[in-house]
C-alpha atoms as a PDB file:
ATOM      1  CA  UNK A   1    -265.230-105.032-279.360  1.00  0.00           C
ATOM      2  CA  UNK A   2    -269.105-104.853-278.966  1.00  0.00           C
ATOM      3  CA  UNK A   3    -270.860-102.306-277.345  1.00  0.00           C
ATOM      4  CA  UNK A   4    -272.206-104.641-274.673  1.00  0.00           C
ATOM      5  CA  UNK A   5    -268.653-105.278-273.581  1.00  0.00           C
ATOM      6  CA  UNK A   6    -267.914-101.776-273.260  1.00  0.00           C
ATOM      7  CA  UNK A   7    -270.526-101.073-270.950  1.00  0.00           C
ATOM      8  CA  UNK A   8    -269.590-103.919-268.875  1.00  0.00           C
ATOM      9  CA  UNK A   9    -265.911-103.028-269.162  1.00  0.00           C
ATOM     10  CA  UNK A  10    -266.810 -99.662-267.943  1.00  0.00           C
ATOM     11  CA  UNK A  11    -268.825-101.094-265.454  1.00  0.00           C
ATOM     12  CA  UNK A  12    -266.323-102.940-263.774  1.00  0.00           C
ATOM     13  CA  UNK A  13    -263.507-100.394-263.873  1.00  0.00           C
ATOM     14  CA  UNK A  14    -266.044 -98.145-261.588  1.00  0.00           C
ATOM     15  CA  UNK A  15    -266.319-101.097-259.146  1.00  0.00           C
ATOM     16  CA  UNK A  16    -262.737-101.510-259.273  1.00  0.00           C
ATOM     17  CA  UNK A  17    -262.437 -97.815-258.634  1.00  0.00           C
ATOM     18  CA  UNK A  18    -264.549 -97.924-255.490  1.00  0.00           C
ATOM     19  CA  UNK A  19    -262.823-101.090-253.699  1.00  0.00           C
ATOM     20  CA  UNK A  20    -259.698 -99.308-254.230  1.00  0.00           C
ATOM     21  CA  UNK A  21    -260.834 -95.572-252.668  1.00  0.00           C
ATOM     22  CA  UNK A  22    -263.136 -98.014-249.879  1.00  0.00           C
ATOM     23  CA  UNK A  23    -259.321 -99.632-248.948  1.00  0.00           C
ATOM     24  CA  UNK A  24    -257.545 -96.325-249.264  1.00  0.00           C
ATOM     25  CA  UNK A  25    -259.762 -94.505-246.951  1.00  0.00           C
ATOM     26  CA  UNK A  26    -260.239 -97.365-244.209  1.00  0.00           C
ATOM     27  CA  UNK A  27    -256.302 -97.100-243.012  1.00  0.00           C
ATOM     28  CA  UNK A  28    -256.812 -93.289-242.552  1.00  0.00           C
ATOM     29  CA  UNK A  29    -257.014 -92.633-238.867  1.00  0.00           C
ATOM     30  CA  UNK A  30    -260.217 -91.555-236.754  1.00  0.00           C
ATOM     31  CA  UNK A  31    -259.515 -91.607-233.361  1.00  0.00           C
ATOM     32  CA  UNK A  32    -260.823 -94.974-232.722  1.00  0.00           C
ATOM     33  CA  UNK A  33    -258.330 -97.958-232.982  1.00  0.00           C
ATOM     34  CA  UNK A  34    -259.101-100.097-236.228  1.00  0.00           C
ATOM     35  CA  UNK A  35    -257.033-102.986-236.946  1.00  0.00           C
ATOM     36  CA  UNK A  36    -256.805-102.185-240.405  1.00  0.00           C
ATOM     37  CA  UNK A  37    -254.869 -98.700-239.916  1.00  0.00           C
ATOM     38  CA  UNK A  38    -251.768-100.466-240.133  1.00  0.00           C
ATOM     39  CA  UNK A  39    -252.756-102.131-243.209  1.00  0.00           C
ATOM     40  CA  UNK A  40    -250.163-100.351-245.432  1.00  0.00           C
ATOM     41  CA  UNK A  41    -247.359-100.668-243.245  1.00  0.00           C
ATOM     42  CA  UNK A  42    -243.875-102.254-244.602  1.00  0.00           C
ATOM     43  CA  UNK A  43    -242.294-103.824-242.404  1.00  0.00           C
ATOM     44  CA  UNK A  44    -238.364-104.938-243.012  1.00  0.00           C
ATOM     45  CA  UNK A  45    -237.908-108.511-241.924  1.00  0.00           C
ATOM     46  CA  UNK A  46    -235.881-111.493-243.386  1.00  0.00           C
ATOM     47  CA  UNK A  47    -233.942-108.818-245.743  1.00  0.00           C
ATOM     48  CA  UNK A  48    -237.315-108.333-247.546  1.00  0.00           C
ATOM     49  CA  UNK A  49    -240.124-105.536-246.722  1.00  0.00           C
ATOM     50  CA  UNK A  50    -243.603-107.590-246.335  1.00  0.00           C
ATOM     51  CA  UNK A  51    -246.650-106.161-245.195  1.00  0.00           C
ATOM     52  CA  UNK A  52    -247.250-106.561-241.565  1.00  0.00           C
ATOM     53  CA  UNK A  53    -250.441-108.641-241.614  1.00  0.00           C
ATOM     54  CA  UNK A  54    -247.515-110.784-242.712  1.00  0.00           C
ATOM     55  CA  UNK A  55    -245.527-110.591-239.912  1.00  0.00           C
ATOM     56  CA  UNK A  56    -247.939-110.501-237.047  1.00  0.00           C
ATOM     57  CA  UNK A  57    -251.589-110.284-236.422  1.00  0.00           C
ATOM     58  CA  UNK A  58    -252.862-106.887-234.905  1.00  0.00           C
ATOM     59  CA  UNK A  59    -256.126-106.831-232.637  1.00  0.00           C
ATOM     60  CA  UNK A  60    -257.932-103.789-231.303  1.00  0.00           C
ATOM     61  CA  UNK A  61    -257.978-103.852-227.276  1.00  0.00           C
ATOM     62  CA  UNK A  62    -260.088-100.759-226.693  1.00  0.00           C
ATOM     63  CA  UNK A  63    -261.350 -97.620-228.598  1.00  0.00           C
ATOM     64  CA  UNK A  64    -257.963 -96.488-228.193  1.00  0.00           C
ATOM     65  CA  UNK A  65    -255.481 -99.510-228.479  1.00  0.00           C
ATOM     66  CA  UNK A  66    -253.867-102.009-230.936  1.00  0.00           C
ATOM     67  CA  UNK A  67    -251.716-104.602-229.597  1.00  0.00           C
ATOM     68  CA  UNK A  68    -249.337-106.243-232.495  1.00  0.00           C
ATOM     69  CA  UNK A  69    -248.305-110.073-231.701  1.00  0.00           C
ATOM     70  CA  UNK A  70    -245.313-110.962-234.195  1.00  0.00           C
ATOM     71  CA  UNK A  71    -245.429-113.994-235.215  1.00  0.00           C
ATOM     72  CA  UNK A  72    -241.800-114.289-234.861  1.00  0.00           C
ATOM     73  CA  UNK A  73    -240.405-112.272-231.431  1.00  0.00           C
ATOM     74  CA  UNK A  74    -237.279-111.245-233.249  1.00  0.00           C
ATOM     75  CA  UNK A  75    -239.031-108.729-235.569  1.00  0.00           C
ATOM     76  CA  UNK A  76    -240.185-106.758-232.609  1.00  0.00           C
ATOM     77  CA  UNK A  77    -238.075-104.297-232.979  1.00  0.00           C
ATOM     78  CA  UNK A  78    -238.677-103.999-236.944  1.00  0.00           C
ATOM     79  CA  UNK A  79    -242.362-103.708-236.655  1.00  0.00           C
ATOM     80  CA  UNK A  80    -241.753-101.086-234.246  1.00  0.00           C
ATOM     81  CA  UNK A  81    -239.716 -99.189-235.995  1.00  0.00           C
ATOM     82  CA  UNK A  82    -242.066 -99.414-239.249  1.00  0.00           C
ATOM     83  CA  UNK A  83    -245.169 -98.152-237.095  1.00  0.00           C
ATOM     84  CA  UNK A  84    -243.373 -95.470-235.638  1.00  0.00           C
ATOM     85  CA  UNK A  85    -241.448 -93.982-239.045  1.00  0.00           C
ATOM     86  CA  UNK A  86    -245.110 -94.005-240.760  1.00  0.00           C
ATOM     87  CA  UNK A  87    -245.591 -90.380-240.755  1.00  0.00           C
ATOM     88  CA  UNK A  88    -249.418 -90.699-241.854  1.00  0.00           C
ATOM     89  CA  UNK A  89    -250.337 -92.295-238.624  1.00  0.00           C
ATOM     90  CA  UNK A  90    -248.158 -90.540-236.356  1.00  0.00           C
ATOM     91  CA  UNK A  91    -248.314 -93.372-234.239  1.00  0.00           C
ATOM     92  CA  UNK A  92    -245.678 -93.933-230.919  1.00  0.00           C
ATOM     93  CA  UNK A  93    -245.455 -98.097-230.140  1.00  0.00           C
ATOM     94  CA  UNK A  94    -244.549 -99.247-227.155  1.00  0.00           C
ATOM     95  CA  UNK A  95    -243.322-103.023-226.737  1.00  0.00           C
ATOM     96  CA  UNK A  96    -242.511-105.428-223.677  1.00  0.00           C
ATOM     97  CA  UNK A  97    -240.869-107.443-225.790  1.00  0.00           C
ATOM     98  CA  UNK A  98    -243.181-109.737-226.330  1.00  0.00           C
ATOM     99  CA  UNK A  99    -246.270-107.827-227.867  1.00  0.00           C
ATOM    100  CA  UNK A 100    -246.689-104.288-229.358  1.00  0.00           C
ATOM    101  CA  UNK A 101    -249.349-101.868-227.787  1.00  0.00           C
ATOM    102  CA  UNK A 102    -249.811 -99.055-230.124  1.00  0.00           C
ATOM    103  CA  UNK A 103    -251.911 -96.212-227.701  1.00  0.00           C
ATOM    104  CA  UNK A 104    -254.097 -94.116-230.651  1.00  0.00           C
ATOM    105  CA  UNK A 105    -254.278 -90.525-229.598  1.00  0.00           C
ATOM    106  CA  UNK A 106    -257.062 -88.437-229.724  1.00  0.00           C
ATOM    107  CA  UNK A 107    -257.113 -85.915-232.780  1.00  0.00           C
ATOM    108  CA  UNK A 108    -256.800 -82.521-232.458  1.00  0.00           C
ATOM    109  CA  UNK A 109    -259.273 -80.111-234.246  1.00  0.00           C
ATOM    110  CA  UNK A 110    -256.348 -79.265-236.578  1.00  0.00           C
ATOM    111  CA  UNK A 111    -255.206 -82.842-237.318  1.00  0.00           C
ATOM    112  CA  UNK A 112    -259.190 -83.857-238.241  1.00  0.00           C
ATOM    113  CA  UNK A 113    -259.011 -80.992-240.757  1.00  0.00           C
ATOM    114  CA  UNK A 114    -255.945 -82.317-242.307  1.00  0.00           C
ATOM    115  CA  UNK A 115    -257.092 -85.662-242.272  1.00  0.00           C
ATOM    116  CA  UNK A 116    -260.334 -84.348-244.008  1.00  0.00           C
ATOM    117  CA  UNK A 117    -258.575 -82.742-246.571  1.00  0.00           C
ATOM    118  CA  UNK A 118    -256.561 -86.377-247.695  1.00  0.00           C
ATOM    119  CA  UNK A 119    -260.177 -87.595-247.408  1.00  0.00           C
ATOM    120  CA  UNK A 120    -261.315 -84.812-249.912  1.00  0.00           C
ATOM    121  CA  UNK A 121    -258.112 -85.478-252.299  1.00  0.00           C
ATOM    122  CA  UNK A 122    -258.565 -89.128-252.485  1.00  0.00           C
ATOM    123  CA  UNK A 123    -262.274 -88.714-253.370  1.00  0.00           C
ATOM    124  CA  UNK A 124    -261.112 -86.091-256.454  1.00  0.00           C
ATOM    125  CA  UNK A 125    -258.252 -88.927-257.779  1.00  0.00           C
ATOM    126  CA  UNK A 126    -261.266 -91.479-257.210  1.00  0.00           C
ATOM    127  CA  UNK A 127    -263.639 -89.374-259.172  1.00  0.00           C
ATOM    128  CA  UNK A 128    -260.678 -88.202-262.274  1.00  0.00           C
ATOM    129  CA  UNK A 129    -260.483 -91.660-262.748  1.00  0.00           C
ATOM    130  CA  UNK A 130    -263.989 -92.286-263.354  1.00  0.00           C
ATOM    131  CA  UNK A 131    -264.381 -89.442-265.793  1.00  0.00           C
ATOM    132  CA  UNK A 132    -261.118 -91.258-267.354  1.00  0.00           C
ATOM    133  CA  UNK A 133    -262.833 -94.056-267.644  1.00  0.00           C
ATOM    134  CA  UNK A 134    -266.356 -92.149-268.876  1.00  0.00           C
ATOM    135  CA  UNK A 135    -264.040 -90.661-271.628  1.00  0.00           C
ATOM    136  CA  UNK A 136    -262.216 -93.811-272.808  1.00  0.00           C
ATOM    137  CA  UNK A 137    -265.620 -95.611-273.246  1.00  0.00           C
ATOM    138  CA  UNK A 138    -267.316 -93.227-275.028  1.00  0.00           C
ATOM    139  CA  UNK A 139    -264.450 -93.304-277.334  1.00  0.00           C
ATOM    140  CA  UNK A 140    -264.700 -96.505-277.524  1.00  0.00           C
ATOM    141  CA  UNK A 141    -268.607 -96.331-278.626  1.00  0.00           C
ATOM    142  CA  UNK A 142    -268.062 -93.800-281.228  1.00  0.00           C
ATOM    143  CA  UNK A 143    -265.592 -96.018-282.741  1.00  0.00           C
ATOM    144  CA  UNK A 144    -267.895 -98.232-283.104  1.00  0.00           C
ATOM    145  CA  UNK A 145    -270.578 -95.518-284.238  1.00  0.00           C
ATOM    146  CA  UNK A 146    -268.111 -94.675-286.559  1.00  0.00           C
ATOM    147  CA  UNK A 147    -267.165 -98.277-288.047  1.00  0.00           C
ATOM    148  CA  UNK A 148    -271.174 -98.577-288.565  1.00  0.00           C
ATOM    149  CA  UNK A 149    -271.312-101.520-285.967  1.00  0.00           C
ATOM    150  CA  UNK A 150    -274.032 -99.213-283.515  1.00  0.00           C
ATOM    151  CA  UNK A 151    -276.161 -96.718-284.960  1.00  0.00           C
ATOM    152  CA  UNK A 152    -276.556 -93.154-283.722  1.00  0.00           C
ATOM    153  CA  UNK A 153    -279.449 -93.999-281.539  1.00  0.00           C
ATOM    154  CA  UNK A 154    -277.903 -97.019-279.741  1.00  0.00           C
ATOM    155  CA  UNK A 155    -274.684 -94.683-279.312  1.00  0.00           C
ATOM    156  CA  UNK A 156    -276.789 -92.036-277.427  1.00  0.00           C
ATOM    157  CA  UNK A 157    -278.598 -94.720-275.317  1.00  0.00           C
ATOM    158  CA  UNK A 158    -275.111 -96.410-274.375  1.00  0.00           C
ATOM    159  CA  UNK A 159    -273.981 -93.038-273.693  1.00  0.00           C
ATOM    160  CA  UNK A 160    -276.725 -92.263-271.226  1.00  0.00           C
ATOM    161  CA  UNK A 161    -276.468 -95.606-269.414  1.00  0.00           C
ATOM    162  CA  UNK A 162    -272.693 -95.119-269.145  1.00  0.00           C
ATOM    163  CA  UNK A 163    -273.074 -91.342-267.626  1.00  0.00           C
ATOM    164  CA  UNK A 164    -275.695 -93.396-265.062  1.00  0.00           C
ATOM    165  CA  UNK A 165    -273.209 -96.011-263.974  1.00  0.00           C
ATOM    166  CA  UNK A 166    -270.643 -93.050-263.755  1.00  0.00           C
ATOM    167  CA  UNK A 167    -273.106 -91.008-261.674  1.00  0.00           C
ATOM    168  CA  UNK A 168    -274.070 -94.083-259.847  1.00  0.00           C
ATOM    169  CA  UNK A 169    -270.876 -95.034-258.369  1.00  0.00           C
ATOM    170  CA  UNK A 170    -270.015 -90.762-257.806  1.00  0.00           C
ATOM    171  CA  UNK A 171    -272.914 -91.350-255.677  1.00  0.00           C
ATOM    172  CA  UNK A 172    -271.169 -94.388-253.505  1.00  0.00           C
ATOM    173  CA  UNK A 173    -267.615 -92.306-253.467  1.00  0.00           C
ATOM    174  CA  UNK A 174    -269.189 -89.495-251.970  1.00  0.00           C
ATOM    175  CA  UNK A 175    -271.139 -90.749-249.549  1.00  0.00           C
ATOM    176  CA  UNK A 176    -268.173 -93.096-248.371  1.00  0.00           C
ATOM    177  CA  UNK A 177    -266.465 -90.242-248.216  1.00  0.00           C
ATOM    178  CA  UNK A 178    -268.531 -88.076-246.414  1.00  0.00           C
ATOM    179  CA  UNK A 179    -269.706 -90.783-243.943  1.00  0.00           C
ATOM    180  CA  UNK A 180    -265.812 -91.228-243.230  1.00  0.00           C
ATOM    181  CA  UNK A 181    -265.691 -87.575-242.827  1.00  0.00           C
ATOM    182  CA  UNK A 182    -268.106 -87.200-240.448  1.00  0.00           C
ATOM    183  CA  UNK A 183    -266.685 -90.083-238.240  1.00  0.00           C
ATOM    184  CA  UNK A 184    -263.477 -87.925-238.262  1.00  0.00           C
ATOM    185  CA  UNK A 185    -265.113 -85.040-237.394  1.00  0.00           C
ATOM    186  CA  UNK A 186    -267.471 -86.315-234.372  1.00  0.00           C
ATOM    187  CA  UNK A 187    -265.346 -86.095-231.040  1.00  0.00           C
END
């Protein structure tokens, strides 16, 4: 491996790591209805679990209501069900049997402190697996130090413009994560 592809390998992992914490933190409630909330719900249907952009399409009436349409008016009752056991949302769907109205509940002061705190946690497992990836290409770069293909110098300049990208994309986490903070916080 060349040292070019490890600070493009590196570079990518980074990116990869910031899609996934931007996905993670966009289902985690704020008080405002947002389609994609319900994102990682399972829902059972057919004898198989399937996401539930899979079984219906959800839009967002208001600042404070979702309304589910199942594609398929027999899995009502299952998509309930799968909204209402998802103990992250805390969510209580009401149906007419045709469409699903899920009413989003303003947050308590003591619910937008827990919800910061998952906020805070996912940024640290975000950030531990940057470092992990910090530490595997630097050990990739002194094995190549080490097998004479870079020389000392290029090793310390590769090292410095890995430790940017890492310190680049810590940058993006954090403010994502304080910016989704903040809109938890605000009443």
């Amino acid at each position: 491996m060349d040292a070019i592809r490890v600070i493009d390998q590196a570079k990518n992992k980074f990116q990869q790591i910031v899609d996934h914490f931007v996905e993670e933190i966009k289902v985690i409630r704020t008080g405002r209805a947002n389609a994609s909330m319900l994102d990682n719900i399972l829902v059972e249907v057919y004898g198989t679990k399937m996401p539930i952009i899979q079984t219906a399409t959800v839009n967002v009436l208001d600042a404070q209501m979702l309304q589910v349409n199942p594609f398929d008016p027999n899995n009502i009752d299952s998509i309930s069900s799968a909204i209402r056991s998802n103990q992250a949302l805390s969510l209580n769907p009401s149906d007419d049997g045709h469409v699903i109205r899920v009413a989003i509940p303003p947050l308590n002061e003591e619910r937008r402190k827990e919800i910061a705190k998952q906020i805070n946690q996912k940024t640290e497992e975000a950030l531990i697996k940057m470092r992990a990836v910090r530490h595997d290409s630097l050990n990739e770069l002194n094995k190549l130090k080490k097998d004479k293909l870079i020389g000392e110098d290029e090793n310390k300049r590769l090292t410095k413009l890995i430790d940017e990208q890492l310190n680049s994309f810590k940058g993006e986490v954090e403010l994502l994560a304080k910016n989704k903070e903040k809109d938890i916080m605000s009443i």
